[in-house]
Protein backbone atom coordinates (compact mmCIF):
# COMPACT_ATOMS: atom_id res chain seq x y z
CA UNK A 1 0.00 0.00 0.00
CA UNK A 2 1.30 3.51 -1.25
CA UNK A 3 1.49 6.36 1.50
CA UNK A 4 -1.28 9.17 0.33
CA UNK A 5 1.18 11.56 1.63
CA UNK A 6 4.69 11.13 1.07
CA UNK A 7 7.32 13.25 2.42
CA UNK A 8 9.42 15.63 0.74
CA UNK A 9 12.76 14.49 -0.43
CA UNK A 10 15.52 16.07 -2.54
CA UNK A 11 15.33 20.06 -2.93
CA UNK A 12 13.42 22.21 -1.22
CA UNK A 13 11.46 25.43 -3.11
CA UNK A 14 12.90 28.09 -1.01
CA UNK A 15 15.85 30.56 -1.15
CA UNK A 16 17.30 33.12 0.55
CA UNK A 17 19.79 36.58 -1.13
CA UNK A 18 22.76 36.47 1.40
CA UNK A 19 24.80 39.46 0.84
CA UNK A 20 28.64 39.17 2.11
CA UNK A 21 30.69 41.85 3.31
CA UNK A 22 33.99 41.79 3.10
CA UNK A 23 34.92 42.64 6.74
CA UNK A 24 36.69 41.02 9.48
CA UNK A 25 36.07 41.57 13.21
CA UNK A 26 38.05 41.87 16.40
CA UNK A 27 34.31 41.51 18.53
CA UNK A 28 32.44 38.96 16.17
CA UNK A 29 29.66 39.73 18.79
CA UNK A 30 29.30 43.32 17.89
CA UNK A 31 28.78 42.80 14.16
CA UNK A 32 25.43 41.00 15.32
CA UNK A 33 22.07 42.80 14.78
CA UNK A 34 18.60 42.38 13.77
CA UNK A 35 15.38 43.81 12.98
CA UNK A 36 12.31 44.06 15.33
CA UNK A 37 9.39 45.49 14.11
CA UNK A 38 6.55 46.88 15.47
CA UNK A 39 3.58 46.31 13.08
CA UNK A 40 -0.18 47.26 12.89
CA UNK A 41 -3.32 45.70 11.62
CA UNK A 42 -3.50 42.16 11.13
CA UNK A 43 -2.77 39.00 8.48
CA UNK A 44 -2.90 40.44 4.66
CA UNK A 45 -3.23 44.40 6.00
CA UNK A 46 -0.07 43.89 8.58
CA UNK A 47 2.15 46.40 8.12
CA UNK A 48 5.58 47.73 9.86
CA UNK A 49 5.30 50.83 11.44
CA UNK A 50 8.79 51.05 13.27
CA UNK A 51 11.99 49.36 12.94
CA UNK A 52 14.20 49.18 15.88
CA UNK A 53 17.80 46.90 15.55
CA UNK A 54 18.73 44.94 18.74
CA UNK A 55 21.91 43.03 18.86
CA UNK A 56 25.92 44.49 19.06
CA UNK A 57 27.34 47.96 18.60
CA UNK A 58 26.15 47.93 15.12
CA UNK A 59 22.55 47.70 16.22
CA UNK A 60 23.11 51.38 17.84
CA UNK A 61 25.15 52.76 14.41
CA UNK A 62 21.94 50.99 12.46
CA UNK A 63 19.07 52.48 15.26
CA UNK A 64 20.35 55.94 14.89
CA UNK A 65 20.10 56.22 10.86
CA UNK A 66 16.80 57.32 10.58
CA UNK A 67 16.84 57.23 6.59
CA UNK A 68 17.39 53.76 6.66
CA UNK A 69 14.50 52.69 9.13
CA UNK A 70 12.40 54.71 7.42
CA UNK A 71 12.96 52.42 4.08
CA UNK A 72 12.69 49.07 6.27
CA UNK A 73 9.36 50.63 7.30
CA UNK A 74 8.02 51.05 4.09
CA UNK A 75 9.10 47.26 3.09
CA UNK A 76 6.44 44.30 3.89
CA UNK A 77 6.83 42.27 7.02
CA UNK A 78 9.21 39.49 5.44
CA UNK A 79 11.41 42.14 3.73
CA UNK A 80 11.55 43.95 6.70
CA UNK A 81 13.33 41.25 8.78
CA UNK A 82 16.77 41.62 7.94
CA UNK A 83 19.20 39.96 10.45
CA UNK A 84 23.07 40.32 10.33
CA UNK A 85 25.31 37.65 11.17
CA UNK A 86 29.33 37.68 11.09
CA UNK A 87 31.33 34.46 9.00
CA UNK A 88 34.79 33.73 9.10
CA UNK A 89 35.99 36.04 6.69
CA UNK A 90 33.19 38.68 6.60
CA UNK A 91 29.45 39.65 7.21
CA UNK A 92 26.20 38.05 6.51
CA UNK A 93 23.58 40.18 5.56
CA UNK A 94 19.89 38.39 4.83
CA UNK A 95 16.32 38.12 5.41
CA UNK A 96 13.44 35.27 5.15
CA UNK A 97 13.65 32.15 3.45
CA UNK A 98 11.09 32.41 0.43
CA UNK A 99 9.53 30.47 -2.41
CA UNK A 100 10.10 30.57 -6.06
CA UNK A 101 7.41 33.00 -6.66
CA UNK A 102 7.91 35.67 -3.70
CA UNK A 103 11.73 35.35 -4.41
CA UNK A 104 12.97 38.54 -5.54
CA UNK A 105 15.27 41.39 -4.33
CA UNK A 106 13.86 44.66 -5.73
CA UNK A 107 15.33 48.49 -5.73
CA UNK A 108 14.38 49.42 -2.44
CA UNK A 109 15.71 46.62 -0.65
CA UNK A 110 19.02 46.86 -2.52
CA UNK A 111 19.33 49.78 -1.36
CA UNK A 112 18.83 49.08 2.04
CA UNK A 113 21.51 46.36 2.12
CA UNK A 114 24.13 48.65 0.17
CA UNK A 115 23.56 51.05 3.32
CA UNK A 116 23.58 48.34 5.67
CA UNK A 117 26.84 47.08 4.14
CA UNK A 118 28.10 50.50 4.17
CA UNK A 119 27.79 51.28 8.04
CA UNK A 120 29.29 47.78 8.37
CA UNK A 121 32.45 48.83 6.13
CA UNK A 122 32.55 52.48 7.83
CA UNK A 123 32.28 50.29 11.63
């Protein structure tokens, strides 16, 4: 008798944009941040209405640039978690695991990486 639901093998339909940044730390610890958002209204009309960073010392460079929690903000709530993570030989920058369909990386949130990456360079 055949199982009428199988389990998943082999690969699964999601990805995830990692962008590395070239950056080695004394303090891995204090290259550690991410997003918490405080949202309004609920399942399809959530949205983020502030972005605060908790985490190292780059969570109080990222909390204080006001331009760039202003473009979180405007994101939905998946592209609006970002978390930041240091590797061996630099800095992980990513957000939510998505499918095929939702997978995308548009304008806006380039741009909030690039600054991202920048206050990580300028740290």
């Amino acid at each position: 008798m055949q199982d009428p639901n199988p389990l998943p093998w082999g690969a699964q339909d999601r990805f995830q944009a990692h962008f590395i940044v070239k950056r080695q730390a004394e303090h891995p610890l204090d290259l550690t941040a991410r997003t918490i958002l405080q949202t309004s209204g609920r399942f399809g009309t959530k949205k983020v209405s502030k972005v605060e960073w908790q985490g190292g010392k780059i969570a109080d460079t990222l909390n204080s640039d006001s331009v760039l929690n202003d473009l979180i903000a405007q994101q939905s709530v998946d592209d609006a978690t970002i978390t930041i993570d240091p590797t061996s030989k630099g800095v992980r920058i990513y957000g939510k695991w998505k499918n095929s369909f939702e997978f995308k990386v548009s304008k806006a949130q380039f741009e909030i990486f690039d600054k991202i990456a920048g206050h990580i360079k300028s740290f």
